[in-house]
C-alpha atoms as a PDB file:
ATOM      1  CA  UNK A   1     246.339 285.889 -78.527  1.00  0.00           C
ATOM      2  CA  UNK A   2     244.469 283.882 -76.430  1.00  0.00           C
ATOM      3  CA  UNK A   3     245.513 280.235 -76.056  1.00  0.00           C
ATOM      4  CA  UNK A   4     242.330 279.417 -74.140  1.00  0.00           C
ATOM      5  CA  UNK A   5     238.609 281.601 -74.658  1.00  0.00           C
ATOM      6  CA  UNK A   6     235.185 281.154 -72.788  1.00  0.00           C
ATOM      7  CA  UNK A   7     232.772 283.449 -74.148  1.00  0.00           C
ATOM      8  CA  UNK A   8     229.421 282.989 -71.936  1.00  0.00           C
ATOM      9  CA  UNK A   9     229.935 279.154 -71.891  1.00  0.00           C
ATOM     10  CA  UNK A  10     226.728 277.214 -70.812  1.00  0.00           C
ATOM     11  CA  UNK A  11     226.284 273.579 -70.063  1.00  0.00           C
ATOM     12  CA  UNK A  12     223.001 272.531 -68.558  1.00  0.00           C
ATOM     13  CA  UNK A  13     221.753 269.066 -67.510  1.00  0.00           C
ATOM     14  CA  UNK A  14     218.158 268.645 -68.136  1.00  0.00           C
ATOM     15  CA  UNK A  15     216.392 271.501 -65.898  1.00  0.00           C
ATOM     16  CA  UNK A  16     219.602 272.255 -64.131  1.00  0.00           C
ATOM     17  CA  UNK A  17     222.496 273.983 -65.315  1.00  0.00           C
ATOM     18  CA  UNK A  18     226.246 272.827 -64.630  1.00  0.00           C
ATOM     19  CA  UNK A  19     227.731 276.214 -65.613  1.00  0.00           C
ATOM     20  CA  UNK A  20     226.105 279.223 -67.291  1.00  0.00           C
ATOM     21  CA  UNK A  21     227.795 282.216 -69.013  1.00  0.00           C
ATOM     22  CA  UNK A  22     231.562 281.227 -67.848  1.00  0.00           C
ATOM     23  CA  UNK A  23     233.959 284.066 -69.542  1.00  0.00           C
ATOM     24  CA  UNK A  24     237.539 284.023 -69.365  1.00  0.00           C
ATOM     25  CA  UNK A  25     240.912 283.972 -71.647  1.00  0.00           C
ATOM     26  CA  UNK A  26     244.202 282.925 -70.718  1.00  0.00           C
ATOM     27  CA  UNK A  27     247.143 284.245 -72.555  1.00  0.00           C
ATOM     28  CA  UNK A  28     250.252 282.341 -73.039  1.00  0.00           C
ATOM     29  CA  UNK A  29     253.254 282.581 -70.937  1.00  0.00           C
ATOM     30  CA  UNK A  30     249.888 283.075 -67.995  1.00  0.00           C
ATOM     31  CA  UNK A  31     249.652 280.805 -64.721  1.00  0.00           C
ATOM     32  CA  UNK A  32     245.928 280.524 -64.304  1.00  0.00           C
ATOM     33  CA  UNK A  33     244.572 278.600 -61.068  1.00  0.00           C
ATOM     34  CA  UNK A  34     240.855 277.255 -61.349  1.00  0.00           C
ATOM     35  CA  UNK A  35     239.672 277.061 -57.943  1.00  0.00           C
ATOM     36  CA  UNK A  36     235.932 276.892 -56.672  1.00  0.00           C
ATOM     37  CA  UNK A  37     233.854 275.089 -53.864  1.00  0.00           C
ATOM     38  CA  UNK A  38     232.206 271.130 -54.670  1.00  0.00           C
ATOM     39  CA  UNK A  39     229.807 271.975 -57.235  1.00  0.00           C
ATOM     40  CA  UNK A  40     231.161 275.201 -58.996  1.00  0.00           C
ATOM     41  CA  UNK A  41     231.349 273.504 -62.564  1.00  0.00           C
ATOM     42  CA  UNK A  42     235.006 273.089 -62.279  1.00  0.00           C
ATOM     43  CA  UNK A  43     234.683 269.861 -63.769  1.00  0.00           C
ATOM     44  CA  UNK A  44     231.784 270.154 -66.137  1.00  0.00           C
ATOM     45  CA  UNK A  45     233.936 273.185 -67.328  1.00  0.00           C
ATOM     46  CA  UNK A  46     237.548 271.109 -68.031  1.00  0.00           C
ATOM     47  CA  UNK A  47     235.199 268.045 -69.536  1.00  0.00           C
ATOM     48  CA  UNK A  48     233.641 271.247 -72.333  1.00  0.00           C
ATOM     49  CA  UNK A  49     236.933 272.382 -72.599  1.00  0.00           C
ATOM     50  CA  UNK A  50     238.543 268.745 -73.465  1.00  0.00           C
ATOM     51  CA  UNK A  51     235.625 268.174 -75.859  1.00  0.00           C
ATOM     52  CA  UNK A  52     233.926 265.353 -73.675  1.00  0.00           C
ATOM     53  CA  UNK A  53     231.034 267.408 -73.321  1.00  0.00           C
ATOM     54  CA  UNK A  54     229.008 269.688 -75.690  1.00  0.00           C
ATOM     55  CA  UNK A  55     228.274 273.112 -74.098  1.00  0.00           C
ATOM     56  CA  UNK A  56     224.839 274.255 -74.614  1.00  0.00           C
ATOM     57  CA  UNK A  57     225.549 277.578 -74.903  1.00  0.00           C
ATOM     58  CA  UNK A  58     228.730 280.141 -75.449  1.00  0.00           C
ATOM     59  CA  UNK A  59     231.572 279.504 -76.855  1.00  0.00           C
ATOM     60  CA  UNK A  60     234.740 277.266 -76.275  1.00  0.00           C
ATOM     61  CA  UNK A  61     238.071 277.358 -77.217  1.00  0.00           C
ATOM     62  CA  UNK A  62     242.080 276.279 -76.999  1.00  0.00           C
ATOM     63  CA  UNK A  63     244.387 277.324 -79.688  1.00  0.00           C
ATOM     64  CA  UNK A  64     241.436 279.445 -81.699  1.00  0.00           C
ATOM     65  CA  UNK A  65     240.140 275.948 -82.180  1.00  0.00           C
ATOM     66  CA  UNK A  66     236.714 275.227 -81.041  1.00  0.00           C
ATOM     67  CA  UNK A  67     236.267 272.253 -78.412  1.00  0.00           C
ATOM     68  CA  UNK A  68     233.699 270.455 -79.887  1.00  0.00           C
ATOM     69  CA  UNK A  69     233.496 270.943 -83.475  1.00  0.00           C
ATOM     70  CA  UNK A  70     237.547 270.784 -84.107  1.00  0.00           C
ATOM     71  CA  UNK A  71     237.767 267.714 -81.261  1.00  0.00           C
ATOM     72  CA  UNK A  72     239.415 264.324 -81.827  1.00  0.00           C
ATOM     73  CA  UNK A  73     238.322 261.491 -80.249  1.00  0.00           C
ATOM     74  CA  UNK A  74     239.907 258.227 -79.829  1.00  0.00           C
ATOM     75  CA  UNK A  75     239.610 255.587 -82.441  1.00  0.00           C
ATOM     76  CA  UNK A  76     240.216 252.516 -80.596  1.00  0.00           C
ATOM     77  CA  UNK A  77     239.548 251.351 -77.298  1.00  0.00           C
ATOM     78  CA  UNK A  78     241.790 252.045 -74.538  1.00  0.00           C
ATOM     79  CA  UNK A  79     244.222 254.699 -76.452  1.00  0.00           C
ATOM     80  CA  UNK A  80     247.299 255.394 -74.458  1.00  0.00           C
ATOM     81  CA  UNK A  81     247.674 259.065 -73.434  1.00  0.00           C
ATOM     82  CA  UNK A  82     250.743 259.459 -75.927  1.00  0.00           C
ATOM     83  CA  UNK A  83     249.088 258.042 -78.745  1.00  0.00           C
ATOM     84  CA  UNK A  84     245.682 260.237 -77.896  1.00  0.00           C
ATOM     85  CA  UNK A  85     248.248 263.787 -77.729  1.00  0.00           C
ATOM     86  CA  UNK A  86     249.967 262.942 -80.699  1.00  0.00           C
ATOM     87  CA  UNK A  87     246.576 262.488 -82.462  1.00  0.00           C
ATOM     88  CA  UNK A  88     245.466 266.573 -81.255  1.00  0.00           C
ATOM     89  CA  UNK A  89     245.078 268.933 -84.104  1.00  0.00           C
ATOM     90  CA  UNK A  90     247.521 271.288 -82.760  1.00  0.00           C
ATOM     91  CA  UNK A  91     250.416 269.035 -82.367  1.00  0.00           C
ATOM     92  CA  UNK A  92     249.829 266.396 -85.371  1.00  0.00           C
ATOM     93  CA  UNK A  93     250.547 267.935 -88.563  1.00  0.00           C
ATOM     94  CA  UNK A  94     247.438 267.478 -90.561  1.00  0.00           C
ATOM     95  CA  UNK A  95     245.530 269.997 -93.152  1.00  0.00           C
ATOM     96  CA  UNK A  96     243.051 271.038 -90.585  1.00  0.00           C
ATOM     97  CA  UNK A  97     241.348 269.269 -87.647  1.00  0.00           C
ATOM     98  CA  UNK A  98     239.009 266.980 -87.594  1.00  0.00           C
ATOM     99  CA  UNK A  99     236.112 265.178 -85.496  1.00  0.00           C
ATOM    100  CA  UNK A 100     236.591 261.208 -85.513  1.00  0.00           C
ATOM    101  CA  UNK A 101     233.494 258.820 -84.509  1.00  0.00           C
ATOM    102  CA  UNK A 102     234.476 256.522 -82.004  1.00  0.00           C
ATOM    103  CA  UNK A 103     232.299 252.869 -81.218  1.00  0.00           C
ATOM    104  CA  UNK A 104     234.275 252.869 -77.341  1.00  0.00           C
ATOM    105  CA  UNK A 105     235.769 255.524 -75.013  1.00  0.00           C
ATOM    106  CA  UNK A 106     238.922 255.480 -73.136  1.00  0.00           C
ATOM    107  CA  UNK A 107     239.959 253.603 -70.611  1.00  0.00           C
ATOM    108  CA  UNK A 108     239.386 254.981 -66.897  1.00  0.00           C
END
C-alpha cells in the first residue's frame, strides 16, 4: 500500500499553473528525496499534500486519505505543533476524519 499517492495532481494560479499532472507513490519502509530547481512546485506540491492548498486537478493522498476533503485544520489561533499532530485523523482515534472551519491560521 501506498502511504503517499499523486495521481495527475494539478494546482494552477489564475492563468499559470504551479504543478500539473504530478504522479508518484511512496511505499512505506521507502526513503523518497524531493528535489527540483526554484520554481519546480516543490512547495506548492508539500502545501496540496498538507491540505493548505486545494489542487485543481488529480488526486491527493497520505494514508488512503484524501488531502483536502479528510484535512483538519486548526481550531484556535496559534496551535502548537503537538496539539495540531495529535488532532490528524490518522493518529487521533476518532470514527472517521473530518474537515474543521477555522476563523485564524497558525502561527508562522
Amino acid at each position: 500500500m501506498s502511504l503517499i499517492h499523486l495521481e495527475n495532481l494539478t494546482r494552477g494560479y489564475g492563468h499559470r499553473r504551479g504543478i500539473e499532472g504530478v504522479s508518484l507513490s511512496v511505499v512505506e519502509g521507502a526513503l523518497f528525496g524531493f528535489l527540483g530547481p526554484n520554481g519546480a512546485g516543490k512547495t506548492t506540491t508539500i502545501r496540496v499534500l498538507l491540505g493548505f492548498l486545494r489542487p485543481t486537478g488529480g488526486a491527493a493522498k497520505i494514508f488512503g486519505l484524501d488531502c483536502w476533503r479528510d484535512s483538519v485544520l486548526p481550531t484556535e489561533p496559534c496551535m502548537s505543533a503537538a496539539k495540531f499532530v495529535r488532532r490528524l485523523p490518522f493518529t487521533h482515534e476518532t470514527n472517521s476524519p473530518r474537515r474543521i472551519d477555522v476563523q485564524a491560521l497558525p502561527c508562522r
